[in-house]
Protein backbone atom coordinates (compact mmCIF):
# COMPACT_ATOMS: atom_id res chain seq x y z
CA UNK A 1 -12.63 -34.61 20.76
CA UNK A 2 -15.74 -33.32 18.55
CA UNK A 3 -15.44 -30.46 16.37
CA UNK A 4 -16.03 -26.99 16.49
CA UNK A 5 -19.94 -26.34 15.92
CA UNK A 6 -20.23 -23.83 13.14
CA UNK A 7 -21.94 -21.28 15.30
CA UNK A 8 -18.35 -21.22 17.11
CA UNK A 9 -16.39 -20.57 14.54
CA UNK A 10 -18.63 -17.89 13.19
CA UNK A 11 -18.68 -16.10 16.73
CA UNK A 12 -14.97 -16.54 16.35
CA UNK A 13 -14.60 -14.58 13.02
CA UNK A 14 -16.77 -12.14 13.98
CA UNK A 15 -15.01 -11.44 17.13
CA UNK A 16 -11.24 -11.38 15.27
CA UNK A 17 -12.84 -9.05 12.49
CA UNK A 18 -13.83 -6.61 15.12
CA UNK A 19 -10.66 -6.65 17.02
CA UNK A 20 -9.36 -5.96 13.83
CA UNK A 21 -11.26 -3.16 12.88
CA UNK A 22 -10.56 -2.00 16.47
CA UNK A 23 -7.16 -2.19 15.66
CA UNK A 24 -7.24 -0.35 13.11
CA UNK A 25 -9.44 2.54 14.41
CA UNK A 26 -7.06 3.15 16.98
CA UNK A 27 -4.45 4.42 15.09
CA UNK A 28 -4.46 7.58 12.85
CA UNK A 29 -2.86 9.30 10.56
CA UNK A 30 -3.46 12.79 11.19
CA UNK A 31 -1.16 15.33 13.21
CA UNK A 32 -2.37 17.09 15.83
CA UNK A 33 -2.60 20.57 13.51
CA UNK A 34 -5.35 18.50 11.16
CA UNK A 35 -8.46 19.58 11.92
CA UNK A 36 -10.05 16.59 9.56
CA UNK A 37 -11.14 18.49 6.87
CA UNK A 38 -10.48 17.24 3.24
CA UNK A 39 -7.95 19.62 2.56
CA UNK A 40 -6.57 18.86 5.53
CA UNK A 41 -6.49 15.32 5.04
CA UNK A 42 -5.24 16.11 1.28
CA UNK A 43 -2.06 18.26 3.35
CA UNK A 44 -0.84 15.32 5.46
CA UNK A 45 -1.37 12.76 2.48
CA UNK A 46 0.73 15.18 0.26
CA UNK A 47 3.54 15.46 3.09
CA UNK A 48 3.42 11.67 3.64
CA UNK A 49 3.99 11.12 -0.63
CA UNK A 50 6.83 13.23 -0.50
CA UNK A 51 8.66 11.64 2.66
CA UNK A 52 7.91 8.22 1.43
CA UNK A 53 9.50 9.00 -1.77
CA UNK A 54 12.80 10.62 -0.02
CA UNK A 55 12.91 7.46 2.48
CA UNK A 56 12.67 5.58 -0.75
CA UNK A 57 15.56 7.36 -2.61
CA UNK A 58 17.72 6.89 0.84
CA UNK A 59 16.93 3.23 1.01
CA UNK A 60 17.23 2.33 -2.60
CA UNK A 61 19.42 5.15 -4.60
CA UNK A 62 18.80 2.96 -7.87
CA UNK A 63 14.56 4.00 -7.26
CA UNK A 64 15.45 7.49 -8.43
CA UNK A 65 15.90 7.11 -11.97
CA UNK A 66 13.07 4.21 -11.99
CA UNK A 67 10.62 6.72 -10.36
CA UNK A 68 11.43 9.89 -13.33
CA UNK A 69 10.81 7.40 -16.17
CA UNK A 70 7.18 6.08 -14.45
CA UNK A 71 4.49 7.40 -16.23
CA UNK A 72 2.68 7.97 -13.35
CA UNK A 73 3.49 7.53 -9.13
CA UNK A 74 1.00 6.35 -6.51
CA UNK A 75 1.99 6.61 -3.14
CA UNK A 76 0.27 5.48 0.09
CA UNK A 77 2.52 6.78 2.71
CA UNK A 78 0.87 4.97 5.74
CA UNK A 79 -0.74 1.80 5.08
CA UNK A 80 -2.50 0.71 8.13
CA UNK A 81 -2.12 -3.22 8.86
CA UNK A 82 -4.19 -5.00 12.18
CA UNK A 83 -5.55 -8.29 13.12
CA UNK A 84 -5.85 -11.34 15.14
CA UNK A 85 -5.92 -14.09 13.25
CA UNK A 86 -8.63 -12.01 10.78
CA UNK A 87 -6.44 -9.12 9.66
CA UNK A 88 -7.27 -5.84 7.47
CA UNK A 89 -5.18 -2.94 5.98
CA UNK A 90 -6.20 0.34 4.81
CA UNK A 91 -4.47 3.49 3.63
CA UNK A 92 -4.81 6.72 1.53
CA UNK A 93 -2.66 7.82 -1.02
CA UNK A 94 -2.13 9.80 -4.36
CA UNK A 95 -1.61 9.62 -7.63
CA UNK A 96 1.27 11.99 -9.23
CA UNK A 97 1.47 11.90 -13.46
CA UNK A 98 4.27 14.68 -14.37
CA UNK A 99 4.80 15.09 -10.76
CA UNK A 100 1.13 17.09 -10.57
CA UNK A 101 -1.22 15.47 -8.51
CA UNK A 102 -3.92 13.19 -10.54
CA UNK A 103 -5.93 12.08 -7.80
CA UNK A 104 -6.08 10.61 -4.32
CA UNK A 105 -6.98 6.75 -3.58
CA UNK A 106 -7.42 4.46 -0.81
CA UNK A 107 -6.17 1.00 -0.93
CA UNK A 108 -7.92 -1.94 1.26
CA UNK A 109 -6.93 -5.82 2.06
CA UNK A 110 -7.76 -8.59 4.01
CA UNK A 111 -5.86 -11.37 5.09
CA UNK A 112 -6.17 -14.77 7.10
CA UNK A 113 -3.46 -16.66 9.05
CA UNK A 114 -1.03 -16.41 11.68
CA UNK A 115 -1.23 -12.43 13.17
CA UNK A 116 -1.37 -10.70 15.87
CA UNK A 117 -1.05 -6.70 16.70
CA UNK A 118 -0.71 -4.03 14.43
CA UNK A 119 1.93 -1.93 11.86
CA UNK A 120 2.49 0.40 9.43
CA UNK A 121 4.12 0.02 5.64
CA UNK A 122 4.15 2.51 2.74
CA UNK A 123 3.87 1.66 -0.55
CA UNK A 124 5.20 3.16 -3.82
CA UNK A 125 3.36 1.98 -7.11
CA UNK A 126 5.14 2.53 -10.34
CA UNK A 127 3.24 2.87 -13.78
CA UNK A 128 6.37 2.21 -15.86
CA UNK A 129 4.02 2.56 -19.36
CA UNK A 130 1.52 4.49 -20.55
CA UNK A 131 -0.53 1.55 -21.38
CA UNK A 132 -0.57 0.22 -17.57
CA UNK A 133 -1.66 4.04 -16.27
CA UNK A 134 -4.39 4.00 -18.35
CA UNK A 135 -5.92 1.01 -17.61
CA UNK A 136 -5.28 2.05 -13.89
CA UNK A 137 -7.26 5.22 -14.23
CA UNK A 138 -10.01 3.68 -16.54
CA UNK A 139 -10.93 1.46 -14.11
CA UNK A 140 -13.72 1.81 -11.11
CA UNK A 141 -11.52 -0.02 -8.52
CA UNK A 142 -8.08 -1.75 -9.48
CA UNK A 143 -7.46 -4.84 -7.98
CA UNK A 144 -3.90 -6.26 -7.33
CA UNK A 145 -3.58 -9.37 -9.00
CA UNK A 146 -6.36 -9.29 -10.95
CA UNK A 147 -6.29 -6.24 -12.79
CA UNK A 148 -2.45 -6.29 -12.68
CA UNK A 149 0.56 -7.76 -11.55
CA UNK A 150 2.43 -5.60 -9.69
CA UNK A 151 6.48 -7.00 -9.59
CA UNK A 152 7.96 -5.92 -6.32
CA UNK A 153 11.14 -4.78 -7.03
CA UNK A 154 14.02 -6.31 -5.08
CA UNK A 155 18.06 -4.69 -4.64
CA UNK A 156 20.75 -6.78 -5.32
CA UNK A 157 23.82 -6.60 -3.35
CA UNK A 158 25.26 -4.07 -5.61
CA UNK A 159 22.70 -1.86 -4.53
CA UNK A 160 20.83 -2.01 -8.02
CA UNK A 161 17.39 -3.05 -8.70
CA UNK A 162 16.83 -6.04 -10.48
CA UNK A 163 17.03 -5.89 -14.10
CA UNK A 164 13.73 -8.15 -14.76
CA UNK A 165 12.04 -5.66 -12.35
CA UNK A 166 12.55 -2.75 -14.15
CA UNK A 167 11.08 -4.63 -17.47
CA UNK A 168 7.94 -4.63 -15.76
CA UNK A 169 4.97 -2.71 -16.43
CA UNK A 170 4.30 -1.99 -12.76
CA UNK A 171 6.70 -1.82 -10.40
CA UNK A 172 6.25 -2.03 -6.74
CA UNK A 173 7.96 -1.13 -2.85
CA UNK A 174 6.81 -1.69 0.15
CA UNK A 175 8.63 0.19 2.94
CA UNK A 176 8.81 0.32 6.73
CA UNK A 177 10.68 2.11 9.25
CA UNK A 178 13.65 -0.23 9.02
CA UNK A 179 13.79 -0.11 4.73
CA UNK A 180 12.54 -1.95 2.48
CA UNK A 181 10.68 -4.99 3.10
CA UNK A 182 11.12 -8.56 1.38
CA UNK A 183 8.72 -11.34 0.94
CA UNK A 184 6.03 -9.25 0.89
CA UNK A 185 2.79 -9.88 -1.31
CA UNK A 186 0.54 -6.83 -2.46
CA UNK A 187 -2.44 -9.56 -4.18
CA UNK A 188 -5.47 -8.74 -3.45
CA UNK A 189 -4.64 -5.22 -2.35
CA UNK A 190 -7.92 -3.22 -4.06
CA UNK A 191 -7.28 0.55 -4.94
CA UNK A 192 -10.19 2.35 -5.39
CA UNK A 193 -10.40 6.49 -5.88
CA UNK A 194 -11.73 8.83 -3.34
């Protein structure tokens, strides 16, 4: 059997990526009272931070305390994941220092492998020191990975995160509608401000 020509495969990727894009434009964030304005936009983003952060203090008790002694909170309440075979993610969130809003974000990935459909997370980024905020907010687009590590914290069966987490100097959770999830990977995520 001869291989694919190269022509193939490109026609291939191209026609994943725009399923995949496809994907993605199908779903939406807004309610039906947004009327797509910016302040709009900035209403349903704010709501979203502030449910994300209860479901996160439901799910994990033990996040409360972690989350008051962050120097600063960024929160993407619906991350937007879709592919087929070529997948893509996208979200908008905001940041919180002092619990005042700093400034809203989006955050963008792409993946490769094994996918099919689409689904939603949130995620919850923790600036546990003032060093790691500041690099976060001198920078013109913040790569996962590269710019940082962020350490996704896991609970133990006692319900408490774990200790080596909480040593880090970003702290991550990824959430879905059924809690937190595990075996996740946020490299390569790029956060970039709107």
């Amino acid at each position: 059997m001869s291989k694919p020509s190269t022509s193939f495969i490109g026609r291939l990727t191209l026609t994943t990526a725009t399923i995949s894009c496809l994907l993605l434009g199908s779903c939406t964030t807004t309610g039906p009272n947004d009327t797509g304005s910016p302040e709009a936009a900035h209403r349903a983003i704010n709501r979203g931070y502030d449910e994300t952060l209860s479901r996160l203090y439901q799910t994990a008790p033990s996040s409360r305390e972690l989350v008051s002694k962050a120097r600063g909170v960024l929160i993407f309440p619906s991350v937007l994941e879709g592919g087929f075979v070529v997948g893509a993610e996208y979200g908008k969130g905001e940041l919180r220092i002092d619990n005042n809003i700093n400034g809203y974000y989006s955050s963008t990935a792409g993946s490769i492998g094994f996918q099919a459909g689409a689904q939603s997370k949130a995620i919850v980024v923790l600036f546990m020191t003032q060093d790691s905020l500041d690099r976060f907010l001198n920078s013109k687009g913040w790569t996962i990975g590269a710019d940082a590590t962020v350490a996704l914290a896991t609970i133990g069966a006692n319900g408490q995160i774990d200790s080596d987490t909480v040593r880090q100097p970003v702290v991550g959770f990824v959430l879905t509608n059924a809690g937190l999830m595990a075996g996740v990977s946020l490299q390569g995520a790029k956060i970039s401000r709107l």
